[in-house]
Protein backbone atom coordinates (compact mmCIF):
# COMPACT_ATOMS: atom_id res chain seq x y z
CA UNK A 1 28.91 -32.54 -65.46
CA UNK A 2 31.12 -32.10 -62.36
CA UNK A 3 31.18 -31.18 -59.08
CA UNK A 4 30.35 -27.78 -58.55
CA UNK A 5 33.36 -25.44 -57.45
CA UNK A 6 34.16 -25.77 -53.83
CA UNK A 7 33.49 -21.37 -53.21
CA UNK A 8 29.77 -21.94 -54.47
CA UNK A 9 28.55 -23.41 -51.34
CA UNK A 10 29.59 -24.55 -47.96
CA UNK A 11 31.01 -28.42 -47.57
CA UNK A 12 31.40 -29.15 -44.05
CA UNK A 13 31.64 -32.47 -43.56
CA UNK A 14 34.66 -31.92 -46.26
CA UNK A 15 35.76 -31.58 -49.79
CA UNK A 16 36.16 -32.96 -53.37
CA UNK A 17 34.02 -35.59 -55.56
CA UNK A 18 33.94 -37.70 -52.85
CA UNK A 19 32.04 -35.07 -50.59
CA UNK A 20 29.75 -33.82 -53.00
CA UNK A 21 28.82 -37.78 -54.16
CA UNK A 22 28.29 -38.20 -50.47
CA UNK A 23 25.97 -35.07 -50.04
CA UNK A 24 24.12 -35.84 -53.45
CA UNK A 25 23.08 -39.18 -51.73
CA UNK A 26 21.67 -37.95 -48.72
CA UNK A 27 19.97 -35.51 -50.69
CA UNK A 28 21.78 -32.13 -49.53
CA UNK A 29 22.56 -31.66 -53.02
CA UNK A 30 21.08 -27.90 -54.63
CA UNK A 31 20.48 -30.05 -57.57
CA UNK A 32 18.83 -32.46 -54.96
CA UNK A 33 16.73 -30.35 -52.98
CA UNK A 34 16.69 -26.91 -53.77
CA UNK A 35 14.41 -25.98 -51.72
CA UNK A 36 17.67 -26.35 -48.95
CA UNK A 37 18.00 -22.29 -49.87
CA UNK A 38 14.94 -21.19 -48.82
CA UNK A 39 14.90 -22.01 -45.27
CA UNK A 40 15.52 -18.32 -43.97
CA UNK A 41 11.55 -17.88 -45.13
CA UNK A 42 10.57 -20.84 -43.14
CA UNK A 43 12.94 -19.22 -40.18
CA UNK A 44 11.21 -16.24 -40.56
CA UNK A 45 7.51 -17.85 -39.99
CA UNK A 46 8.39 -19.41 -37.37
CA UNK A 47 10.59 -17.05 -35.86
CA UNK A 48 6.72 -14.48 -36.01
CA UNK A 49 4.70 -17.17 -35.02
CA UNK A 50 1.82 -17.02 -32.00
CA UNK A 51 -0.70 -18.27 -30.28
CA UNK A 52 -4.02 -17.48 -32.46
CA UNK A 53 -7.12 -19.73 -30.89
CA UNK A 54 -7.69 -21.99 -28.49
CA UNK A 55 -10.37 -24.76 -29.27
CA UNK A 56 -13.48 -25.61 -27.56
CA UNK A 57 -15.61 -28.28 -28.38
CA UNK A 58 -18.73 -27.39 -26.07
CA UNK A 59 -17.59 -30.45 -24.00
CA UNK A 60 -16.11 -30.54 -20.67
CA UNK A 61 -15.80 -33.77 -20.56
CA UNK A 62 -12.98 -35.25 -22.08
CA UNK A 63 -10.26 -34.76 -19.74
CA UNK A 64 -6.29 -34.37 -21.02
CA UNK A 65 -5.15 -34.44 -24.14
CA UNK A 66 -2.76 -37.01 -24.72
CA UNK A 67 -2.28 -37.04 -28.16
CA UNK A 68 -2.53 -34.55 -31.22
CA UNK A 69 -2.15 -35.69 -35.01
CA UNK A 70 -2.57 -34.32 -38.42
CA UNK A 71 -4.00 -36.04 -41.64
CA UNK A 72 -1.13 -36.37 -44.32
CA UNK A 73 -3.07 -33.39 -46.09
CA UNK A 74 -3.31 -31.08 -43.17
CA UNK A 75 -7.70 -30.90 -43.56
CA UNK A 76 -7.84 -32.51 -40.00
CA UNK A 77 -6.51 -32.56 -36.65
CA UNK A 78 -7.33 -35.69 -34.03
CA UNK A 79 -7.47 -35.24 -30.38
CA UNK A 80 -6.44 -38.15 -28.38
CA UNK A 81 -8.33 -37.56 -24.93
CA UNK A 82 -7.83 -38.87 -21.47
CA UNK A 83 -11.85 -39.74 -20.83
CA UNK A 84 -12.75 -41.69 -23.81
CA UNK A 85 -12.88 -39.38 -26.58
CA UNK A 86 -11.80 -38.55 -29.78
CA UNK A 87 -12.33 -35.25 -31.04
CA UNK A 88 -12.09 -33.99 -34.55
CA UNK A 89 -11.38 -30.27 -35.74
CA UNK A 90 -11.03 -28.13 -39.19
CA UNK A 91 -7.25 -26.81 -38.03
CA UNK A 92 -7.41 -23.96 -40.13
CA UNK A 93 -11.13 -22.49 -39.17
CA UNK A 94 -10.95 -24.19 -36.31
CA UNK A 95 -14.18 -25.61 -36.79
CA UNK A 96 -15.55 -28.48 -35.03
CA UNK A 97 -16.27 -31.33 -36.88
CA UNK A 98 -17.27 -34.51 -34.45
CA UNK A 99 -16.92 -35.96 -31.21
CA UNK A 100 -16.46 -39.70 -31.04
CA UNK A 101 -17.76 -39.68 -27.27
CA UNK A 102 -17.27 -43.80 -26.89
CA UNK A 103 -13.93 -43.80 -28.80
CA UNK A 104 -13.07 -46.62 -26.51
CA UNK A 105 -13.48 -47.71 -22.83
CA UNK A 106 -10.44 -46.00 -21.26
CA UNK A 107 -7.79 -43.17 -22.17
CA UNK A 108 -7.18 -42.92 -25.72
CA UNK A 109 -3.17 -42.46 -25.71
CA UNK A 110 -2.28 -42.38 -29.34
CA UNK A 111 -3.55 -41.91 -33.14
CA UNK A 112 -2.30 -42.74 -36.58
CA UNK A 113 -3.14 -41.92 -39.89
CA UNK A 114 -2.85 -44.66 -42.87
CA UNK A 115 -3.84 -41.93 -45.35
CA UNK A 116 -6.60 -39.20 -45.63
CA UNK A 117 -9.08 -40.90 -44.78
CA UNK A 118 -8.21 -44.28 -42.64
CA UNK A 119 -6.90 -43.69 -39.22
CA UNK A 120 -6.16 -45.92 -35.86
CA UNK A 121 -6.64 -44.95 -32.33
CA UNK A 122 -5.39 -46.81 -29.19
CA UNK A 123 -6.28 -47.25 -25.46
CA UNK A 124 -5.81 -48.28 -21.92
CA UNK A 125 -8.53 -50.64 -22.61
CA UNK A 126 -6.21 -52.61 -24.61
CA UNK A 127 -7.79 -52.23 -27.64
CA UNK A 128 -6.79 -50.33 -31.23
CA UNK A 129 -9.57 -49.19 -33.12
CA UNK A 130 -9.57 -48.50 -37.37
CA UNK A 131 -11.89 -45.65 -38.37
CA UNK A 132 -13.04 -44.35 -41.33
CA UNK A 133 -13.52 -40.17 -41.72
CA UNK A 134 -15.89 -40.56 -44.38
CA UNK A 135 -18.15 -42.71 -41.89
CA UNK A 136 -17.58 -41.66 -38.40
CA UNK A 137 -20.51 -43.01 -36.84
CA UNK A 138 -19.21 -46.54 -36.09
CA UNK A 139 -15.61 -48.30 -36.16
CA UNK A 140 -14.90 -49.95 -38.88
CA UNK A 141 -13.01 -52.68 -36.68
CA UNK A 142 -11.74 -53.25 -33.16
CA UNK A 143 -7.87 -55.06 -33.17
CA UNK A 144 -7.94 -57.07 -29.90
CA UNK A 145 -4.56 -58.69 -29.22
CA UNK A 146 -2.91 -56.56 -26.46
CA UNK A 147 -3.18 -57.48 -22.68
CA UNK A 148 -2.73 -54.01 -21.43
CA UNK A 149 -2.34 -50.70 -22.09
CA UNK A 150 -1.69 -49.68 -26.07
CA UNK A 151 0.64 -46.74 -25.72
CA UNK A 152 1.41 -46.14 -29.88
CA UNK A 153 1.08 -46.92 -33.24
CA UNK A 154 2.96 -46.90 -35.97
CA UNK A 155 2.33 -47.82 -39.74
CA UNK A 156 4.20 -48.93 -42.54
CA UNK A 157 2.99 -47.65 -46.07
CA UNK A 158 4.75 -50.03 -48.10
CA UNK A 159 3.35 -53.06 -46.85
CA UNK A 160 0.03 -51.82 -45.16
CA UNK A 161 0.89 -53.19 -41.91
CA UNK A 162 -0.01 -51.43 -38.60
CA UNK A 163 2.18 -51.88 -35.69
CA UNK A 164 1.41 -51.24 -32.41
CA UNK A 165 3.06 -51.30 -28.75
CA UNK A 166 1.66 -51.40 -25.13
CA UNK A 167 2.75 -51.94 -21.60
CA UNK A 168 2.40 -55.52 -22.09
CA UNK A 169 5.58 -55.34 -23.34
CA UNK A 170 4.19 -56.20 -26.95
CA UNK A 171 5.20 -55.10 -30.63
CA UNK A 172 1.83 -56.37 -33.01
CA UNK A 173 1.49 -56.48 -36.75
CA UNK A 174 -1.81 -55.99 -38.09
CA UNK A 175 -2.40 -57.16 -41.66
CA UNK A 176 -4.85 -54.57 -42.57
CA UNK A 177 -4.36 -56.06 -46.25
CA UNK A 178 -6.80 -58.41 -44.95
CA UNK A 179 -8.84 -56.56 -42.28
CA UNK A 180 -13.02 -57.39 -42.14
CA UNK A 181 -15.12 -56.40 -39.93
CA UNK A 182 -14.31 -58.71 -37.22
CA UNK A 183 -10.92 -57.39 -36.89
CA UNK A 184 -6.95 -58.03 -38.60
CA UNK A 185 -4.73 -61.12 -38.57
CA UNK A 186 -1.59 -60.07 -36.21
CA UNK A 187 0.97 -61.69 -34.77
CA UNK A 188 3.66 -60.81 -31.68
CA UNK A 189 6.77 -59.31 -33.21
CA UNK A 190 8.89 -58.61 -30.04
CA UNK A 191 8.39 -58.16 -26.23
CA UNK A 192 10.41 -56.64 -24.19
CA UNK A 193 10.27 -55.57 -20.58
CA UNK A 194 9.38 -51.80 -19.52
CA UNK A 195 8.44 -50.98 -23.06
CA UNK A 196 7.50 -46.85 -23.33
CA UNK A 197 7.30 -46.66 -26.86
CA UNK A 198 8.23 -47.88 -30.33
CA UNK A 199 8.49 -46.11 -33.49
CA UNK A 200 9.47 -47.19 -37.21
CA UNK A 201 12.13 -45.16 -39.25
CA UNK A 202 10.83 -43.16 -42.10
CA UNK A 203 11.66 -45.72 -44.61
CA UNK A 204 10.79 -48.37 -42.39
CA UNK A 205 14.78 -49.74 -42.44
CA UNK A 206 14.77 -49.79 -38.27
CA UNK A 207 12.65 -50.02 -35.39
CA UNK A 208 13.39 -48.59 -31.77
CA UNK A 209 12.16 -49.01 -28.97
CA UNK A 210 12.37 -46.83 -25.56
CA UNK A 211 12.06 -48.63 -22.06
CA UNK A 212 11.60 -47.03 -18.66
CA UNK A 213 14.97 -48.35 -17.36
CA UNK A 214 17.00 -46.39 -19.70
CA UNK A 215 17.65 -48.57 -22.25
CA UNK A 216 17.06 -47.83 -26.03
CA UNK A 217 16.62 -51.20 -28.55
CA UNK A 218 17.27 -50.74 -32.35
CA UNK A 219 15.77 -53.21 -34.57
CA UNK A 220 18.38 -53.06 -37.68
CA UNK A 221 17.79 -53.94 -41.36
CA UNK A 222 14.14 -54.34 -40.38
CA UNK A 223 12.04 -57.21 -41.68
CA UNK A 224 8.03 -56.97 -40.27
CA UNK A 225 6.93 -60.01 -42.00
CA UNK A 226 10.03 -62.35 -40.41
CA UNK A 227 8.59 -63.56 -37.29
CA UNK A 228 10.99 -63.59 -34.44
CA UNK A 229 11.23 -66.32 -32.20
CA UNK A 230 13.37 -67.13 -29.03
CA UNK A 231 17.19 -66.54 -30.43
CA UNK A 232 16.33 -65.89 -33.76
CA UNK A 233 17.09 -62.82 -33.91
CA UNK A 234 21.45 -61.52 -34.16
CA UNK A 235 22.98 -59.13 -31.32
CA UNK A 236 25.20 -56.39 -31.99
CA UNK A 237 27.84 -55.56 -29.67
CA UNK A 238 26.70 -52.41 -27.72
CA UNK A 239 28.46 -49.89 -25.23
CA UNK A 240 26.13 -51.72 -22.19
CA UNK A 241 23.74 -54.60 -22.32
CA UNK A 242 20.58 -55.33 -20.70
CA UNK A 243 20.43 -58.21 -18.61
CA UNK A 244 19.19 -61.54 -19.46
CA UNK A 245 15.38 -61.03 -18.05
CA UNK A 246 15.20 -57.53 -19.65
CA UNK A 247 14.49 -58.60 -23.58
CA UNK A 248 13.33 -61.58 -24.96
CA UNK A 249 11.56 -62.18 -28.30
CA UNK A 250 7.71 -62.17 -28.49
CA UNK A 251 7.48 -66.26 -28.47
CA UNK A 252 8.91 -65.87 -24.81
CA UNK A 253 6.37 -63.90 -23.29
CA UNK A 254 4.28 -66.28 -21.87
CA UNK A 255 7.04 -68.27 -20.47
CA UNK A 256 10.54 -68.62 -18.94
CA UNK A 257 13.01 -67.50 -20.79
CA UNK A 258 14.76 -70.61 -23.11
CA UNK A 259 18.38 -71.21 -22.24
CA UNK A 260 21.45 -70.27 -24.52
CA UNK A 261 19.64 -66.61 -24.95
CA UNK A 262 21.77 -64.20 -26.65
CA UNK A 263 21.79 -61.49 -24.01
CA UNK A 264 24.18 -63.38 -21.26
CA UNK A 265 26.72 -60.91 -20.10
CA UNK A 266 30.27 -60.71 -19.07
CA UNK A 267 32.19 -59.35 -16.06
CA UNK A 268 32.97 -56.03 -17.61
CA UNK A 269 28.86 -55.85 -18.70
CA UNK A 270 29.58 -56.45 -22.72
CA UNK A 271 27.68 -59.42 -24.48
CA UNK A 272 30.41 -62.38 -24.12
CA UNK A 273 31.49 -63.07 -27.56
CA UNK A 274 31.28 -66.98 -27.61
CA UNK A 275 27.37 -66.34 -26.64
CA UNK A 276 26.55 -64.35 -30.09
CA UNK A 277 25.13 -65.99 -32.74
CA UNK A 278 27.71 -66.71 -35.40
CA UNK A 279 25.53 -63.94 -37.91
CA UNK A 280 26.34 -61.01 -35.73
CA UNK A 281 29.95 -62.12 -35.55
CA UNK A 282 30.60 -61.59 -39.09
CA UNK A 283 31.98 -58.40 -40.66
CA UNK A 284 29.85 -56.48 -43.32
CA UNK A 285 26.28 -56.01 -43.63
CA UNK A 286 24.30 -56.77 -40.52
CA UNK A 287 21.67 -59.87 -41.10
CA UNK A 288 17.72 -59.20 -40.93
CA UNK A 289 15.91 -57.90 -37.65
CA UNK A 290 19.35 -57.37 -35.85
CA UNK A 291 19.18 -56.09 -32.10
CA UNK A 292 21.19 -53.86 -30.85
CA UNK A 293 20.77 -52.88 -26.93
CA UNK A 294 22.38 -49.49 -25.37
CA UNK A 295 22.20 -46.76 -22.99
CA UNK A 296 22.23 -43.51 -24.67
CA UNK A 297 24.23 -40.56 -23.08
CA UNK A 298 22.17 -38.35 -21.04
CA UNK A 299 23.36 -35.22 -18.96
CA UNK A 300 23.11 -34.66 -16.00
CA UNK A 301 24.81 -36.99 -12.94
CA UNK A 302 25.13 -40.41 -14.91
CA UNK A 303 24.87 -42.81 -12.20
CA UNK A 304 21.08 -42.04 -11.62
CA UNK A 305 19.80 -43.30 -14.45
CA UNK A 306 17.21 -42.35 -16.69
CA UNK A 307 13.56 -43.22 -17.88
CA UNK A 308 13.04 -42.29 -21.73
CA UNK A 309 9.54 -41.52 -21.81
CA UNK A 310 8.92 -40.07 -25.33
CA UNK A 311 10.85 -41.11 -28.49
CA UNK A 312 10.20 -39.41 -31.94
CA UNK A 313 12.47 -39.40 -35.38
CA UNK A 314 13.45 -37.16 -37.65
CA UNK A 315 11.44 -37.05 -40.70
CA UNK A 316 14.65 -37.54 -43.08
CA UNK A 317 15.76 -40.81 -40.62
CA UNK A 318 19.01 -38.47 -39.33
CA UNK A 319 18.35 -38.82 -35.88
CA UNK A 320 16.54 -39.56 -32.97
CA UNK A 321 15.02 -37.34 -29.92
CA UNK A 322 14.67 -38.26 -26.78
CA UNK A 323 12.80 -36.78 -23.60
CA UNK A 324 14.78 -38.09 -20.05
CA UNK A 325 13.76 -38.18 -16.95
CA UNK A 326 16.03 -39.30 -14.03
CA UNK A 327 14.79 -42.05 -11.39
CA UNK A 328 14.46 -39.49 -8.82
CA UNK A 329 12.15 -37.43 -11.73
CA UNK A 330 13.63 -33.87 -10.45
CA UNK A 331 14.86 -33.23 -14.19
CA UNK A 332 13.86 -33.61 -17.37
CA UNK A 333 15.96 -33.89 -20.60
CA UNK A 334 15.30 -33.65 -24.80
CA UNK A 335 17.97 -34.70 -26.03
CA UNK A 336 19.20 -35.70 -30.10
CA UNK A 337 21.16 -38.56 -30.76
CA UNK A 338 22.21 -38.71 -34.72
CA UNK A 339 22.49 -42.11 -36.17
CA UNK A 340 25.93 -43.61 -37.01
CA UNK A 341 25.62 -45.98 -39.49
CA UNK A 342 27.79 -49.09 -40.47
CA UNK A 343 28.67 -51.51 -38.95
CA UNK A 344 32.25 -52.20 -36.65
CA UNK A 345 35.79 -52.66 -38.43
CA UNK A 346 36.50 -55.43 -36.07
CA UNK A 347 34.21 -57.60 -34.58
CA UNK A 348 35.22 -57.32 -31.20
CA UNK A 349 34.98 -53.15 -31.46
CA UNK A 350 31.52 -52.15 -29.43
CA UNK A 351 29.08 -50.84 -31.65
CA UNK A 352 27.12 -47.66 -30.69
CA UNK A 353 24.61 -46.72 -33.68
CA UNK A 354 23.68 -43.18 -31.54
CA UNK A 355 25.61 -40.52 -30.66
CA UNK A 356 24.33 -37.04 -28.71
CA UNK A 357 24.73 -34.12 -30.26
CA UNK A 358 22.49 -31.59 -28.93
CA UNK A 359 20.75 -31.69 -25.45
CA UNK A 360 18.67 -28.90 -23.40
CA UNK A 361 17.17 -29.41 -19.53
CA UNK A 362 13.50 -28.88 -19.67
CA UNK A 363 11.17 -27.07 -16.61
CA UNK A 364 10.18 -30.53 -15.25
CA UNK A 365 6.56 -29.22 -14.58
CA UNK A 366 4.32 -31.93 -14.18
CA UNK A 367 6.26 -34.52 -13.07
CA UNK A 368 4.77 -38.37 -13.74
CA UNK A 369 3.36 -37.16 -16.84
CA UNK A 370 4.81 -38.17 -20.33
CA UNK A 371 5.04 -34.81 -22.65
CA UNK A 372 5.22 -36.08 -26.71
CA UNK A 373 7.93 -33.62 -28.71
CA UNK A 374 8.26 -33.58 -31.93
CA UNK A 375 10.16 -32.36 -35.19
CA UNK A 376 8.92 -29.89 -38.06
CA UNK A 377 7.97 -31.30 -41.51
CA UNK A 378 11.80 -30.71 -42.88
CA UNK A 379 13.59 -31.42 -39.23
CA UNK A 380 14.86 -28.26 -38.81
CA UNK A 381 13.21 -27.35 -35.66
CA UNK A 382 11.84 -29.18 -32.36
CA UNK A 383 8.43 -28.45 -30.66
CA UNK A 384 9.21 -29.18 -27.25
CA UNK A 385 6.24 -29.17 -24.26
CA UNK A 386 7.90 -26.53 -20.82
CA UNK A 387 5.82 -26.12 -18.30
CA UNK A 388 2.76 -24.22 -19.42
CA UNK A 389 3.54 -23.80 -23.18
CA UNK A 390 6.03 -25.17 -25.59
CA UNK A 391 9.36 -24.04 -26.96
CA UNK A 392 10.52 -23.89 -30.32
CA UNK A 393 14.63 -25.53 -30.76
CA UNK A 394 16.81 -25.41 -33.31
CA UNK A 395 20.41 -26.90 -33.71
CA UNK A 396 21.52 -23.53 -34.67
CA UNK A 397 20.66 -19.59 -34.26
CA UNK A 398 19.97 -19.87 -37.94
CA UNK A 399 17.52 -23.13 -37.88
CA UNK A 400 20.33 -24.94 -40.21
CA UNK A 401 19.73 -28.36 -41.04
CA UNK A 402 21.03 -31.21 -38.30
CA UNK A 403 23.43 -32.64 -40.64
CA UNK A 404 25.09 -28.77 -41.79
CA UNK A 405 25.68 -28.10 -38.56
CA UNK A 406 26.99 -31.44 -36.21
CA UNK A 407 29.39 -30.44 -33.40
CA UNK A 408 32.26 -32.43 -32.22
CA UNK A 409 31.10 -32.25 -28.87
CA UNK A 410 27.62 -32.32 -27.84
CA UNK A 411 26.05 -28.93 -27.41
CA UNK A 412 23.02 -27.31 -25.83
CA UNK A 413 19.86 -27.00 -28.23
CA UNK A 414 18.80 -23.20 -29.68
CA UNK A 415 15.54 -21.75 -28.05
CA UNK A 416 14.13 -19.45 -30.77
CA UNK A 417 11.10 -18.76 -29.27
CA UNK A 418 8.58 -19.73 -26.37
CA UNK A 419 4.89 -19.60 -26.47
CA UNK A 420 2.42 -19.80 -23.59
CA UNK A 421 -1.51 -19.94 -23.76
CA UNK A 422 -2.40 -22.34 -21.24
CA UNK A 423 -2.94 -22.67 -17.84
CA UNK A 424 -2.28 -26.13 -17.05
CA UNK A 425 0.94 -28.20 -18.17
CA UNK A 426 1.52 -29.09 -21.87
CA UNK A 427 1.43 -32.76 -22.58
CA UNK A 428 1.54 -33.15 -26.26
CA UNK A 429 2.54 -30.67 -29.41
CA UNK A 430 2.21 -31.65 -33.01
CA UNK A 431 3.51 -29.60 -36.53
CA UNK A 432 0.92 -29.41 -39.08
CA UNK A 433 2.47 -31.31 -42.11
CA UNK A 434 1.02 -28.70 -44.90
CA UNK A 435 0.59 -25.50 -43.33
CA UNK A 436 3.10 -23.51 -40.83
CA UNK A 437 0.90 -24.15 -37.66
CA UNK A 438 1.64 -25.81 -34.34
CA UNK A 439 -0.68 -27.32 -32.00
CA UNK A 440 -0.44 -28.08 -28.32
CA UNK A 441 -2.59 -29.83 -25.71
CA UNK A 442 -2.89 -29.75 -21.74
CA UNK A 443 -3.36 -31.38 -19.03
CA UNK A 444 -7.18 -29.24 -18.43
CA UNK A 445 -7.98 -30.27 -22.03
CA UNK A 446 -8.11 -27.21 -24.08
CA UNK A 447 -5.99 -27.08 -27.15
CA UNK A 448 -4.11 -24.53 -28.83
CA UNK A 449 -3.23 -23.34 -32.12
CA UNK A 450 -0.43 -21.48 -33.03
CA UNK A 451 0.18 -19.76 -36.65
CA UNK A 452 2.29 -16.63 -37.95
CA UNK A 453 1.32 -12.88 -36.92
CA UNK A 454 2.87 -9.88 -39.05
């Protein structure tokens, strides 16, 4: 069968076989995903959704929540608290269903769910911890590995292996193929300097990592089980490099830096070609575990510069968001940067993987404090922490899909609706995968929930 005829549907990113081959493949196909033509119900929940309980847990003291996550099948939500705690909650009664008082020593900044049942916390008391929900009375292991603060995990479903990131500058694989009660066999993947967090693509094809001077890494054809060492690993030409002390590989952590690395620079601040290994000099496919180092666009006055303090990706692997803060942290930025793949027509070309296409300022309440955003279940919207509450963006007035509606320019993100029912500032908000809910957590520690109302 053919194409169908170019008046049944909209084609804008163009026309004929080619097109409709080329939407078929990224699934945007009707045939594909049919499911693409009934978004204006899912606009319509969320365009009617509230705030509908707040959650108590008959403690006061667990301080901030950090961190909020969902089990794949929506039965549980996790609290990552600032005093020690994890706290566990039926998101749909709102029930409370345990308080792991000791989680660990210090904050607990992040969880991860492996599947319904298994799930990871991490801490500022450099540990990760693997628990079981069907046994909550005692860990089944403690990972020690990091030498500071564990910031986020990150798992691969494939292969079983954890991954994890701190402010040691770290990336660890755990083997939880092969975890006892004594812990998991791990190994430093990468280290770089000023690491704020690390995330995997959906189909585990790249990893990126954020920094606190502004400078976004991208792990390329991804390979977790390749160990890096000092040089091992090809650099892609990018619009600005970091400097030689900035990123090294994890073998060069406790040490000086070997000579011949691969980030020396040039006058006008582009890797000097003679200095890249002969791999990344090639045309065609880029080789295993290829870096690429850049600065991604923010608004605002340029020559400030920019921490990136939270870094999510959309659940289809379209894009990435962003929230900015300049270095004099009086604004705030989300920002989405859709991924450009392939790789240069001519070696010497720069290569830029990212480029912005939607941006909005944020209230910059509660300055020094990180705030986690993330996307809904299909990517259509963004659940963004201002100032007491959160907002709800879209790319569009219509909540169209990111990749039906890419400007040529980079635009301003659509608010379709604000929500506020706390009193202290939002740090973290979370989409329930199964159900049309949202969740949000404060500084003060109280939690919200926030469902449809008709």
């Amino acid at each position: 069968a053919g194409p169908p005829p170019a008046s049944s549907r909209a084609v804008p990113w163009g026309t004929g076989l080619f097109a409709w081959l080329g939407g078929r493949s990224q699934g945007r196909s009707a045939v594909v995903d049919p499911a693409r033509d009934t978004f204006s119900a899912m606009t319509g929940l969320y365009g009617s959704i509230q705030p509908v309980n707040s959650v108590f847990f008959g403690t006061r003291t667990h301080g901030a929540v950090f961190n909020l996550e969902y089990s794949p099948d929506g039965s549980v939500l996790t609290v990552a608290c600032e005093q020690t705690e994890v706290l566990l909650f039926d998101p749909i009664s709102s029930k409370h269903i345990k308080t792991l008082s000791e989680a660990h020593e210090d904050c607990v900044n992040n969880i991860r769910f492996l599947d319904n049942r298994l799930f990871a916390t991490c801490s500022d008391d450099t540990t990760v911890a693997l628990w079981d929900l069907r046994k909550l009375n005692a860990k089944v292991c403690t990972l020690h590995g990091h030498t500071s603060w564990v910031k986020n995990i990150e798992y691969d479903t494939n292969t079983r292996l954890l991954v994890t990131s701190g402010f040691d500058g770290n990336v660890i694989i755990w083997d939880t193929n092969r975890c006892t009660e004594d812990g998991c066999p791990h190994k430093k993947f990468f280290h770089t300097r000023f690491l704020m967090r690390m995330r995997l693509m959906p189909d585990c094809s790249k990893m990126l990592i954020s920094t606190s001077s502004g400078y976004l890494l991208i792990l390329h054809d991804l390979d977790l089980n390749k160990s890096l060492e000092v040089g091992s690993y090809p650099v892609l030409r990018a619009r600005r490099t970091a400097s030689n002390s900035d990123v090294t590989s994890s073998s060069s952590s406790s040490g000086p830096q070997a000579a011949g690395s691969p980030f020396q620079q040039n006058d006008s601040g582009l890797m000097s070609e003679k200095n890249m290994p002969q791999s990344s000099q090639q045309e065609g496919g880029s080789p295993r575990n290829s870096l690429e180092v850049l600065t991604p666009e923010v608004p605002g006055e340029r020559d400030r510069g920019n921490c990136i303090t939270s870094l999510q990706l959309h659940p289809k692997g379209w894009a990435t968001l962003l929230r900015c803060s300049s270095n004099t942290d009086d604004q705030e930025w989300t920002c989405v940067y859709q991924f450009q793949e392939g790789d240069p027509m001519r070696p010497s070309s720069p290569r830029c993987s990212l480029r912005l296409t939607h941006c909005i300022e944020e209230a910059n309440v509660g300055r020094g404090y990180i705030k986690e955003l993330c996307f809904s279940p299909d990517g259509r919207l963004i659940s963004s922490p201002y100032g007491f509450g959160i907002r709800l963006l879209a790319f569009d007035a219509h909540c169209s899909e990111l990749i039906d509606c890419l400007p040529k320019e980079a635009c301003s993100l659509k608010e379709i609706r604000s929500l506020y029912s706390h009193n202290d500032v939002v740090l973290t908000t979370k989409f329930s995968p199964t159900h049309c809910q949202i969740a949000s957590g404060c500084l003060s520690g109280r939690v919200s929930l926030y469902q449809p109302k008709f």
